[in-house]
N, C-alpha and C. Protein backbone atom coordinates (compact mmCIF):
# COMPACT_ATOMS: atom_id res chain seq x y z
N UNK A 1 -25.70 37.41 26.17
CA UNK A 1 -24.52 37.37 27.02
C UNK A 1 -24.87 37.97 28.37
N UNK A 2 -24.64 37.57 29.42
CA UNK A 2 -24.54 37.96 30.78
C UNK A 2 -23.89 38.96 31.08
N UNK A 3 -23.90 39.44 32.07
CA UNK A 3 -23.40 40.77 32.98
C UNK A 3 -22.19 40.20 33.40
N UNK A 4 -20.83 41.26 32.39
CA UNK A 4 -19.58 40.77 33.35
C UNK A 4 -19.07 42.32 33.64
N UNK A 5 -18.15 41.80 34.36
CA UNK A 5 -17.46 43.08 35.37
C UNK A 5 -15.72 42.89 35.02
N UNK A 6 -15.07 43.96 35.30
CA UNK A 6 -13.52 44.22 34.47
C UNK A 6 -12.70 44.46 36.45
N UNK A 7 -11.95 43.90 36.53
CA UNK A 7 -11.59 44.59 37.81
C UNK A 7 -10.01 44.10 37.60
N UNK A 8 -9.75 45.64 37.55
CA UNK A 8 -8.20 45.95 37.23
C UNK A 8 -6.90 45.06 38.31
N UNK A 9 -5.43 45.01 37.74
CA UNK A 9 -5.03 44.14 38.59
C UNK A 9 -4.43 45.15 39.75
N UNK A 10 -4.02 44.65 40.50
CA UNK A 10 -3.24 45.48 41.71
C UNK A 10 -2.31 44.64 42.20
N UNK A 11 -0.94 44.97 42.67
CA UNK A 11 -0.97 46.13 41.82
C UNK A 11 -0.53 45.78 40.14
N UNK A 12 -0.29 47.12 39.71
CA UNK A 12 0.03 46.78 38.07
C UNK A 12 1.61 46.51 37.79
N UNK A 13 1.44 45.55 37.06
CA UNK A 13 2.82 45.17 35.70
C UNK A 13 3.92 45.92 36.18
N UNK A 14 4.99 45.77 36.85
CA UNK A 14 6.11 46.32 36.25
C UNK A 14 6.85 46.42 34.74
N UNK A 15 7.11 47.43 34.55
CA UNK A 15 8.25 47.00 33.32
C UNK A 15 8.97 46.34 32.69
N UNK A 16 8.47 45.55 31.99
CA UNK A 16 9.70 44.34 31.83
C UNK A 16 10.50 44.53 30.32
N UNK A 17 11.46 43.89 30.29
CA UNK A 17 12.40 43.84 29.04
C UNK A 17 11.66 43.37 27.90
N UNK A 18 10.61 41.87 28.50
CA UNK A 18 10.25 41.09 27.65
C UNK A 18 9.24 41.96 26.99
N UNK A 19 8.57 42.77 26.89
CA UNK A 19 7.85 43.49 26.56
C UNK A 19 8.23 44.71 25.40
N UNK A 20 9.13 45.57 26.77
CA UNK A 20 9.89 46.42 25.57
C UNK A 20 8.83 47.61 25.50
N UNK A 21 9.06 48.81 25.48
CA UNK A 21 8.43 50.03 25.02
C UNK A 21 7.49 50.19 23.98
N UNK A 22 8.28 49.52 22.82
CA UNK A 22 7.46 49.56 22.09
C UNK A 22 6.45 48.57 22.10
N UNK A 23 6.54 47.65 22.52
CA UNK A 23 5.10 46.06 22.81
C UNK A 23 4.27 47.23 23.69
N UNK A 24 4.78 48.19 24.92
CA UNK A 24 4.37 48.98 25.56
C UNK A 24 3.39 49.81 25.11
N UNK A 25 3.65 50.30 24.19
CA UNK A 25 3.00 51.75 23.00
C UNK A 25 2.13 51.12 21.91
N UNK A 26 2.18 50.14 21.80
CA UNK A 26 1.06 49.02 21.12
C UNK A 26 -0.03 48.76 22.35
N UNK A 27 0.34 48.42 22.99
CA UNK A 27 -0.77 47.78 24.17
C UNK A 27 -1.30 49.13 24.25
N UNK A 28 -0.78 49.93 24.66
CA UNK A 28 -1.86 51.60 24.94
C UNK A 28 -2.47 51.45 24.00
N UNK A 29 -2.50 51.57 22.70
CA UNK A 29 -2.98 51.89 21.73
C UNK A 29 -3.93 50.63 21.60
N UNK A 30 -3.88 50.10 21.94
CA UNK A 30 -5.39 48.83 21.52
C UNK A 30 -5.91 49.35 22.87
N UNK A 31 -5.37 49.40 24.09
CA UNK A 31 -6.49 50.02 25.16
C UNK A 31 -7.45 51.16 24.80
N UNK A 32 -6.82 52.34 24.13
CA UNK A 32 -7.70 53.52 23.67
C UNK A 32 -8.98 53.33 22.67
N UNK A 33 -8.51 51.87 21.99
CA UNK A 33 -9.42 51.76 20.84
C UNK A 33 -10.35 51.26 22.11
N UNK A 34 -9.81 50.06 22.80
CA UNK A 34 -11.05 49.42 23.20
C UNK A 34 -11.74 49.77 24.12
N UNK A 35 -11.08 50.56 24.73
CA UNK A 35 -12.06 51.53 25.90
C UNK A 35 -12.01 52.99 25.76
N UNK A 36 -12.60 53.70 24.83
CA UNK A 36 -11.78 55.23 24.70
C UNK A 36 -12.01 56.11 25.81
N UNK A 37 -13.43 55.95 26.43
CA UNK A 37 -13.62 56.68 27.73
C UNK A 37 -12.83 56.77 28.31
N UNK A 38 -12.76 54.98 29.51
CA UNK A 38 -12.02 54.79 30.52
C UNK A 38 -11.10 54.19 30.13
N UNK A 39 -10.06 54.88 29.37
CA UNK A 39 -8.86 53.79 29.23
C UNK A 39 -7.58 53.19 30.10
N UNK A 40 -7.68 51.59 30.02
CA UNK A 40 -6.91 51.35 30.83
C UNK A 40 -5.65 51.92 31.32
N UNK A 41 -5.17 51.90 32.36
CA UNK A 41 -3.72 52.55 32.65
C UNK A 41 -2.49 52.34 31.70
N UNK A 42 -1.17 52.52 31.54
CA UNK A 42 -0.18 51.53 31.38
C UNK A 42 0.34 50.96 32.41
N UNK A 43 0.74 49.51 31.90
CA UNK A 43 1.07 48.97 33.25
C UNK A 43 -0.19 48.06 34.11
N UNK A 44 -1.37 48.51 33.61
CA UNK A 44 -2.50 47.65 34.27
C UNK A 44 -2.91 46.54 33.07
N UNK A 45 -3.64 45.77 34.19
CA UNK A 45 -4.37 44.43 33.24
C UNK A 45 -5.34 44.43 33.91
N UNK A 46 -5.80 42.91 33.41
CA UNK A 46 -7.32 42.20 34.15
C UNK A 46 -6.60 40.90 34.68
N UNK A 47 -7.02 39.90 35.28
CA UNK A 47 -6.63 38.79 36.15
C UNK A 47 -8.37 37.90 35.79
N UNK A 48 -8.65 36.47 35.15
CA UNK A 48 -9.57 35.33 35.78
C UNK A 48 -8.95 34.75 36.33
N UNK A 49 -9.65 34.15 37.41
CA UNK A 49 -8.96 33.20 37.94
C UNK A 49 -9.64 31.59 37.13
N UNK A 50 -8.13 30.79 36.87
CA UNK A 50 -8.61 29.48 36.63
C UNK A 50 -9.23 28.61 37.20
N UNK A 51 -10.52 27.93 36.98
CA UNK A 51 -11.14 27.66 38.02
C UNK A 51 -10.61 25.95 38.35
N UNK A 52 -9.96 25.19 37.34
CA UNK A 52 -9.35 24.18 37.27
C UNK A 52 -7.83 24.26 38.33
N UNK A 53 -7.26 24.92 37.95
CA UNK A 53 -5.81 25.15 38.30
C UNK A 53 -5.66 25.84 39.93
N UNK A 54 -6.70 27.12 39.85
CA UNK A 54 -6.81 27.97 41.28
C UNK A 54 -5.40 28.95 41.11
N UNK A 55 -5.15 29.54 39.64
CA UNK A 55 -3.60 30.23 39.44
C UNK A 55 -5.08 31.79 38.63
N UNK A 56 -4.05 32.97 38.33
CA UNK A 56 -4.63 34.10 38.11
C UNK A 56 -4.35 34.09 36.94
N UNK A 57 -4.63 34.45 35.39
CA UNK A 57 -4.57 34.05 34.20
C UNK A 57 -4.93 35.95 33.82
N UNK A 58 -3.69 36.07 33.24
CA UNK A 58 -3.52 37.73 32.92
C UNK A 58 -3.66 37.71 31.06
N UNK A 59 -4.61 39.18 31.53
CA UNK A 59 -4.71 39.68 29.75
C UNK A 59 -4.76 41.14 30.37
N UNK A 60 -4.37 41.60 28.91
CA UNK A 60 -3.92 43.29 28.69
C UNK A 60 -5.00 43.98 28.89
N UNK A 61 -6.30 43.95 28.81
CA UNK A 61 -7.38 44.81 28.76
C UNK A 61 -8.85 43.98 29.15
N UNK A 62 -9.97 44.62 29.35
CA UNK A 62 -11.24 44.28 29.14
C UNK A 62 -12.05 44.95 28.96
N UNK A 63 -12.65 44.62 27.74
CA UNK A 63 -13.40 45.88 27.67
C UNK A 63 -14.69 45.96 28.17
N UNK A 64 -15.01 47.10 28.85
CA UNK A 64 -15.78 47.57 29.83
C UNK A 64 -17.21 47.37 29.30
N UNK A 65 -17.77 47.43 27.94
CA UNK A 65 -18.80 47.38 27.34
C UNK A 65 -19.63 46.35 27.25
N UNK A 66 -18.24 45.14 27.11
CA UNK A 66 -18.88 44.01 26.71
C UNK A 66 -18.28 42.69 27.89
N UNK A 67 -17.26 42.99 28.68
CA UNK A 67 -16.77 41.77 29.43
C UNK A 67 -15.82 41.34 28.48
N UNK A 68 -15.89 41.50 27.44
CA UNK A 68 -14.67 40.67 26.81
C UNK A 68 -13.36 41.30 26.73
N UNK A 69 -12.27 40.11 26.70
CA UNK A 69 -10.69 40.07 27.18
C UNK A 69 -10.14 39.97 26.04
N UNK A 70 -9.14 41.21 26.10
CA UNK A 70 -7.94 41.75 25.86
C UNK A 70 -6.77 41.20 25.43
N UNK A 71 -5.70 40.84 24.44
CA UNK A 71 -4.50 40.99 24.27
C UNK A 71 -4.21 41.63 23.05
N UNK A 72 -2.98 42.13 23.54
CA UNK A 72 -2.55 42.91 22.60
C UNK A 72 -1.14 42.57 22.00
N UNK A 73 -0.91 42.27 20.82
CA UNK A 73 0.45 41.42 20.01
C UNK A 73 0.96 42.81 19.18
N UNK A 74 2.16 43.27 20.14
CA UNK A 74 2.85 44.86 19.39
C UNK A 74 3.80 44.10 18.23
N UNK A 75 4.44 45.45 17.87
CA UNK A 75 5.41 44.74 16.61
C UNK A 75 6.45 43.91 17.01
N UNK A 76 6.88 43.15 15.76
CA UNK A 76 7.83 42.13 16.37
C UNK A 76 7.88 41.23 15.95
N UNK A 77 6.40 40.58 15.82
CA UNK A 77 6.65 38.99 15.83
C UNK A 77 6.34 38.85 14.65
N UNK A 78 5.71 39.52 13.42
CA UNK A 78 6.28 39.28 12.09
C UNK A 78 7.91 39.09 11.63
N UNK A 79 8.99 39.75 12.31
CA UNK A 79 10.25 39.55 12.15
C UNK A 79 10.28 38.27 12.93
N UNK A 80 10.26 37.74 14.08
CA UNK A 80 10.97 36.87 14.71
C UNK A 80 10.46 35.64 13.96
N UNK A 81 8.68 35.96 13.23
CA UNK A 81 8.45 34.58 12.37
C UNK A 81 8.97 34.40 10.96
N UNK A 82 9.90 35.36 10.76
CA UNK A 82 10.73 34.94 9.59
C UNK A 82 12.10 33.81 9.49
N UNK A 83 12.46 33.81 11.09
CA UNK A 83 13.07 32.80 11.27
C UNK A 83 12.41 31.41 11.26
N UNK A 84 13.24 30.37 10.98
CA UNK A 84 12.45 29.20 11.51
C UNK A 84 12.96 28.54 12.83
N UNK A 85 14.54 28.75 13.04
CA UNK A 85 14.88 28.46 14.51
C UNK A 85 14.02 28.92 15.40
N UNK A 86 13.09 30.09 15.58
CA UNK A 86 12.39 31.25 16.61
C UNK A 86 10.84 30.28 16.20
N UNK A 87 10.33 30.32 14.92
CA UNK A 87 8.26 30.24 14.65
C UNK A 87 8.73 29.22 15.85
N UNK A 88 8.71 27.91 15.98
CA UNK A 88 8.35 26.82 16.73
C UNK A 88 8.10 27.55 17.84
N UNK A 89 9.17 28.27 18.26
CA UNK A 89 9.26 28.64 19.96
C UNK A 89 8.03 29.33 20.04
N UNK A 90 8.11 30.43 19.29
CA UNK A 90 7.03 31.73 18.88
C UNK A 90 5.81 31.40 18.96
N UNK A 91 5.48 30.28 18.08
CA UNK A 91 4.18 29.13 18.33
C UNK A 91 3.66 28.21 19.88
N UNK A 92 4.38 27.91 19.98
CA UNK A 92 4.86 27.36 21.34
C UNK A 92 3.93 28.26 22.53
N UNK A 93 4.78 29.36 22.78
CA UNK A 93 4.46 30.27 23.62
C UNK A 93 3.28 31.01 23.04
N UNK A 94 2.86 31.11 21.90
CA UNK A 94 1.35 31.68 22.01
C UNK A 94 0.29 30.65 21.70
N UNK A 95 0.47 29.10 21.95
CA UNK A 95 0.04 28.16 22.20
C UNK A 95 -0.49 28.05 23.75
N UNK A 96 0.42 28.30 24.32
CA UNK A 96 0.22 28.33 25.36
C UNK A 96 -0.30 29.15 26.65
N UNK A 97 -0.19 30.61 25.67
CA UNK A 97 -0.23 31.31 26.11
C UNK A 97 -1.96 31.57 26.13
N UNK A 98 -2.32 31.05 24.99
CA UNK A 98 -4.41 31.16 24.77
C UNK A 98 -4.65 29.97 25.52
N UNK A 99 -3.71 28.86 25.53
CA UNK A 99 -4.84 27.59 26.15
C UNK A 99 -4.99 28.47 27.93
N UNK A 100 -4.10 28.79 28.52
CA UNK A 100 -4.08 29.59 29.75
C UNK A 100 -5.20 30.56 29.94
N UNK A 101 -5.48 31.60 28.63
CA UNK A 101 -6.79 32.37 28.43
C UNK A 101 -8.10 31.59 28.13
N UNK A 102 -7.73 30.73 27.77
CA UNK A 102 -9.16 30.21 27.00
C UNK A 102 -9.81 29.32 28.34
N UNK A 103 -8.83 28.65 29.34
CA UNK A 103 -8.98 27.90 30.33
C UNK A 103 -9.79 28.96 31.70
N UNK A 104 -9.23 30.15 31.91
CA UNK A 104 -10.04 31.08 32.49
C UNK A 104 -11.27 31.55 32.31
N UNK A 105 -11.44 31.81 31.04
CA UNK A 105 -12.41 32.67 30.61
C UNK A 105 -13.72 32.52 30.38
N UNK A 106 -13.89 31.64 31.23
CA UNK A 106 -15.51 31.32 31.14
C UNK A 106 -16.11 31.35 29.87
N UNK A 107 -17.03 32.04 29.81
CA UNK A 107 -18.23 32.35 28.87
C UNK A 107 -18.01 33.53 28.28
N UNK A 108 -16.92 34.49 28.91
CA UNK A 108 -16.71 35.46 28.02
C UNK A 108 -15.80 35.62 26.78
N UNK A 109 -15.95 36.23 26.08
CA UNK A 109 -15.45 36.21 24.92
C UNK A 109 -13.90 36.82 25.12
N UNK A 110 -13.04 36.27 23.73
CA UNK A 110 -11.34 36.78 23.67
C UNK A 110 -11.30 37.14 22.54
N UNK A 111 -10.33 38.32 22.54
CA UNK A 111 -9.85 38.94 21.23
C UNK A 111 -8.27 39.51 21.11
N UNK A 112 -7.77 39.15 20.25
CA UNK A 112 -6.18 39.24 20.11
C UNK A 112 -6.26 40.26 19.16
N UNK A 113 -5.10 41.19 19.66
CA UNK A 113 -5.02 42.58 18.53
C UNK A 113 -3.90 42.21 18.17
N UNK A 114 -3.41 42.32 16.81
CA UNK A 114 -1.82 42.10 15.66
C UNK A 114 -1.72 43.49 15.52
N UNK A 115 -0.69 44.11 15.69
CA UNK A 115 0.15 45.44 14.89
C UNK A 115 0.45 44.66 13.24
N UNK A 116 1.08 43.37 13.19
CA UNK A 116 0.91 43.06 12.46
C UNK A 116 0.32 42.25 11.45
N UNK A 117 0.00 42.33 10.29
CA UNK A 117 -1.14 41.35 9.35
C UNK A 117 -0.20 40.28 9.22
N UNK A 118 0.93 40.05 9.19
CA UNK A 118 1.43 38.25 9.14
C UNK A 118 1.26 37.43 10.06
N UNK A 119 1.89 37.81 11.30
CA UNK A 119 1.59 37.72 12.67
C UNK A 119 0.19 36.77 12.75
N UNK A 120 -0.73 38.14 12.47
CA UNK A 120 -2.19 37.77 12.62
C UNK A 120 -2.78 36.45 11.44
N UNK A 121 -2.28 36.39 10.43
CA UNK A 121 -2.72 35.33 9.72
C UNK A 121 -1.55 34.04 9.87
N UNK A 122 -0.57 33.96 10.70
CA UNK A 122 0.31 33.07 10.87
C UNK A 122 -0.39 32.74 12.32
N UNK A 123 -1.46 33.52 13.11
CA UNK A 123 -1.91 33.03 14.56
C UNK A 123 -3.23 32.29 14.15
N UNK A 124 -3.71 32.75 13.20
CA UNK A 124 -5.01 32.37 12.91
C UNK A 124 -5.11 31.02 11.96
N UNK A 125 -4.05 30.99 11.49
CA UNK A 125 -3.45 29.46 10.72
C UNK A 125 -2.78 28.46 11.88
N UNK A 126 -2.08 28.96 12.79
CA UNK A 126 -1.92 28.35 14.09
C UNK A 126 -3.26 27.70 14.85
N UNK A 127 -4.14 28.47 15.12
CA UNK A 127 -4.79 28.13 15.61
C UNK A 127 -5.89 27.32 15.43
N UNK A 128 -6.18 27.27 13.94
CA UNK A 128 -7.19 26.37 12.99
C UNK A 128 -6.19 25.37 13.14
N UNK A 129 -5.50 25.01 12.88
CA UNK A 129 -4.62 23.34 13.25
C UNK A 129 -4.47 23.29 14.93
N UNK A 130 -4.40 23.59 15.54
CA UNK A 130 -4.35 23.54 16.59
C UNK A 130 -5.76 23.18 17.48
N UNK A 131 -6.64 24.02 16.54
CA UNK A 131 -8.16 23.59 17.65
C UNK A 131 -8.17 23.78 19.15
N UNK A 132 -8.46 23.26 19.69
CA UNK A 132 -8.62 22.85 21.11
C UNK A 132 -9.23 24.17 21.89
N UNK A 133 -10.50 24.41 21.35
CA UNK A 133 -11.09 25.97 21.59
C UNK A 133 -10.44 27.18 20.93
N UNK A 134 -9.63 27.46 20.66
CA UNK A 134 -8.78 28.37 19.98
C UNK A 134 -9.99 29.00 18.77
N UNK A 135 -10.60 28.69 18.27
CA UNK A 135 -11.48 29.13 17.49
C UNK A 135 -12.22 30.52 18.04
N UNK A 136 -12.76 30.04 19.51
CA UNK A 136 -13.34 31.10 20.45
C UNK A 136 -12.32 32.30 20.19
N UNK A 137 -11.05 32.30 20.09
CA UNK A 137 -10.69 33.58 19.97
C UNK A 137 -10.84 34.25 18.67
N UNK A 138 -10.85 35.73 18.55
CA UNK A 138 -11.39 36.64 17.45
C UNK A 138 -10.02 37.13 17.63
N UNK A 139 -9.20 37.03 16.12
CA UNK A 139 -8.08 37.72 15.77
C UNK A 139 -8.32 38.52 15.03
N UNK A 140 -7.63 40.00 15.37
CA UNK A 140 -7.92 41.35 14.92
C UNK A 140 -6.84 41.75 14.89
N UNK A 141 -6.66 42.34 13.16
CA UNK A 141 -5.13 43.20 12.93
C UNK A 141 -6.13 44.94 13.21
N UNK A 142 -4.91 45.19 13.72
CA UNK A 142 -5.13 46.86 14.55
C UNK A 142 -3.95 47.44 14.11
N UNK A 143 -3.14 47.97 12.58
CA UNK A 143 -2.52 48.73 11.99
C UNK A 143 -1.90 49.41 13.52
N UNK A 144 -0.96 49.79 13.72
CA UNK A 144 -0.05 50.97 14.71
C UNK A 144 1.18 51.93 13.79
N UNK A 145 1.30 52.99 13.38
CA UNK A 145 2.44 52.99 13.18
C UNK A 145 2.56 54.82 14.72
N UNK A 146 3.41 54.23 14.90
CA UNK A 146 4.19 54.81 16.27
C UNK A 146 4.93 56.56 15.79
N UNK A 147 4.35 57.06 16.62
CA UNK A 147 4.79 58.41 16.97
C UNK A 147 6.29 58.74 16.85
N UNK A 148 7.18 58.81 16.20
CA UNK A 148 8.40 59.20 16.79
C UNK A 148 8.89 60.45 16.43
């Protein structure tokens, strides 16, 4: 693998609803694993740019060691895939959401963190029917249970 470089976004993420504190307190927590030194901020990401499109293609982390990109899937979406009105959508949007990563990312490698193990084997069953590079990504359940 080649020499890649991590260069943080600027500025960083506002707060959003869609996210939520706790998606918030998940994402820290896969940052610490994946960079424990320098761990990313909250609120920061990484940015490729698509080289097809010419748009900025955002993930949660990179880790500094290896060049490879970041997301992080907090709790949640084991409940919302118990519906079936919601999986389609749910599918949908993290359909779309890797072809966007996978379209950036050159040669470097992707890895998706699950808080939860359904989640993670309902993305990884997604994505074996789905194909279309999706394989390239490495799905990883990363257990969280939260401080309160």
């Amino acid at each position: 693998m080649g020499e890649f470089f991590c260069f943080l976004v600027w500025p960083p993420r506002a707060p959003s609803a869609r996210h939520g504190e706790r998606g918030r307190d998940y994402e820290d927590h896969v940052k610490s694993i994946v960079n424990p030194v320098d761990t990313t901020p909250r609120y920061w990401g990484f940015q490729l740019l698509n080289p097809t499109s010419g748009t900025f293609v955002y993930y949660d982390d990179c880790e500094h060691t290896t060049g490879t990109m970041v997301d992080a899937k907090g709790p949640g979406y084991a409940d919302l895939l118990t519906y079936d009105k919601v999986k389609g959508s749910v599918a949908e949007k993290l359909l779309d959401e890797s072809a966007r990563q996978l379209e950036a990312l050159g040669t470097r490698e992707l890895r998706w963190y699950f808080a939860e193990p359904e989640a993670a084997v309902f993305v990884e069953e997604l994505f074996s029917t789905a194909d279309e590079g999706r394989e390239r990504i490495e799905v990883r359940i990363l257990p969280w249970l939260p401080s309160e």
